[in-house]
Protein backbone atom coordinates (compact mmCIF):
# COMPACT_ATOMS: atom_id res chain seq x y z
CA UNK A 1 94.53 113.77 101.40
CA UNK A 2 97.71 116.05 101.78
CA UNK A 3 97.28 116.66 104.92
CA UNK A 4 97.04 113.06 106.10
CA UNK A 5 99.37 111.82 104.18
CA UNK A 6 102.00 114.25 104.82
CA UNK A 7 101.02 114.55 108.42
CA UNK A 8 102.03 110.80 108.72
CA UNK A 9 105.34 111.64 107.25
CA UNK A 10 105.84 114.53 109.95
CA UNK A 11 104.46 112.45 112.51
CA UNK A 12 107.18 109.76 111.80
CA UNK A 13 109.84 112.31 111.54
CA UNK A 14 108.94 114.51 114.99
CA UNK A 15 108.34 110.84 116.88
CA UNK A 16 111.24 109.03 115.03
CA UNK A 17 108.85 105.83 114.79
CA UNK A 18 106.60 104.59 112.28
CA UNK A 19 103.96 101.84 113.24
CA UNK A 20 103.94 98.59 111.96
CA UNK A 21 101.93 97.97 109.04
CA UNK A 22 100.02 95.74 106.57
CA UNK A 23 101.20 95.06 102.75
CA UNK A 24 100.12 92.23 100.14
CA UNK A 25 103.70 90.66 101.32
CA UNK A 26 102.91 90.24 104.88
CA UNK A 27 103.03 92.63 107.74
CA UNK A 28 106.35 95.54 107.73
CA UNK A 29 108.11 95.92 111.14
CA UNK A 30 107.71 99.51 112.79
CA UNK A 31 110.98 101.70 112.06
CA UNK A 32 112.97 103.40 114.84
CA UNK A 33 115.56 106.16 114.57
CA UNK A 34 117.11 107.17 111.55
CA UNK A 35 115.19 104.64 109.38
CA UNK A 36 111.91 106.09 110.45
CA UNK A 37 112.75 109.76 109.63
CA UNK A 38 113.75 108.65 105.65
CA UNK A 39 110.40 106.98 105.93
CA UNK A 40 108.62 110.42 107.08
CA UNK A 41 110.45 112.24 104.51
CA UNK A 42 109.66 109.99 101.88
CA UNK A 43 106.04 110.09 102.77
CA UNK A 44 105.59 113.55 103.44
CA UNK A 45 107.16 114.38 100.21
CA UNK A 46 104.38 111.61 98.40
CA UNK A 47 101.67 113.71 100.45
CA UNK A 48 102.51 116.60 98.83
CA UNK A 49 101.29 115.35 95.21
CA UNK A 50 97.82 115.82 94.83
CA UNK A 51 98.57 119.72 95.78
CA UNK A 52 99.34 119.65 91.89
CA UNK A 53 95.63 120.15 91.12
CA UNK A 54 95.85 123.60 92.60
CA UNK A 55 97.72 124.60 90.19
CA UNK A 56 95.70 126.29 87.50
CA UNK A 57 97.60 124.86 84.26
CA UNK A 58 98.42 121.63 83.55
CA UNK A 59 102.20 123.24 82.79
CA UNK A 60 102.50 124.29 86.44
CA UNK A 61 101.37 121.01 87.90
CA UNK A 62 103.24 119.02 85.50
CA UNK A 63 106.31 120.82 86.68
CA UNK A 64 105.38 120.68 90.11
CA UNK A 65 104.52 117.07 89.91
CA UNK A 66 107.97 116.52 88.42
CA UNK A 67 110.12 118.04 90.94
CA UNK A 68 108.29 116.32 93.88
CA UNK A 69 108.89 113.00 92.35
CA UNK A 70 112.30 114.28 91.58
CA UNK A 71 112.24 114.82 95.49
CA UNK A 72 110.77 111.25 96.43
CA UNK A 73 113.45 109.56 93.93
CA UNK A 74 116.23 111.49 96.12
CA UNK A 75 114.54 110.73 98.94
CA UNK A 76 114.92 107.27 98.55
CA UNK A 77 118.52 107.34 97.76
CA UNK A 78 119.98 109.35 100.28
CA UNK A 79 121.49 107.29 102.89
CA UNK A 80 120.12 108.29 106.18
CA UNK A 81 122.62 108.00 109.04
């Protein structure tokens, strides 16, 4: 699941497009430019979640879980140009 998920966010960024796609509120443009690589950071940040498993102790993946959704918070914030 991380790969795919954070592949899509690298894909977005290298290409500097993300597809159109579906939501329950109707169908989302595709992104160009700029907007498209805070969308593959975004998602490529959300992909790497489930790595917290690895972890061993639910200590260490609580902490890693917490900075990568400190990451994805920032993420969504920053401005992109």
């Amino acid at each position: 699941m991380t790969l795919v998920v954070s592949g899509m966010g690298i894909l977005a960024i290298v290409t500097h497009y993300a597809p159109e796609r579906s939501s329950r509120f109707g169908l989302i443009p595709a992104l160009h430019g700029a907007q498209a690589d805070a969308f593959g950071v975004t998602i490529f940040f959300v992909g790497l979640l489930p790595l917290g498993l690895l972890l061993g102790t639910a200590r260490r993946a609580g902490w890693f879980g917490s900075v990568v959704v400190c990451l994805i918070v920032a993420s969504l914030f920053i401005d992109a140009p």
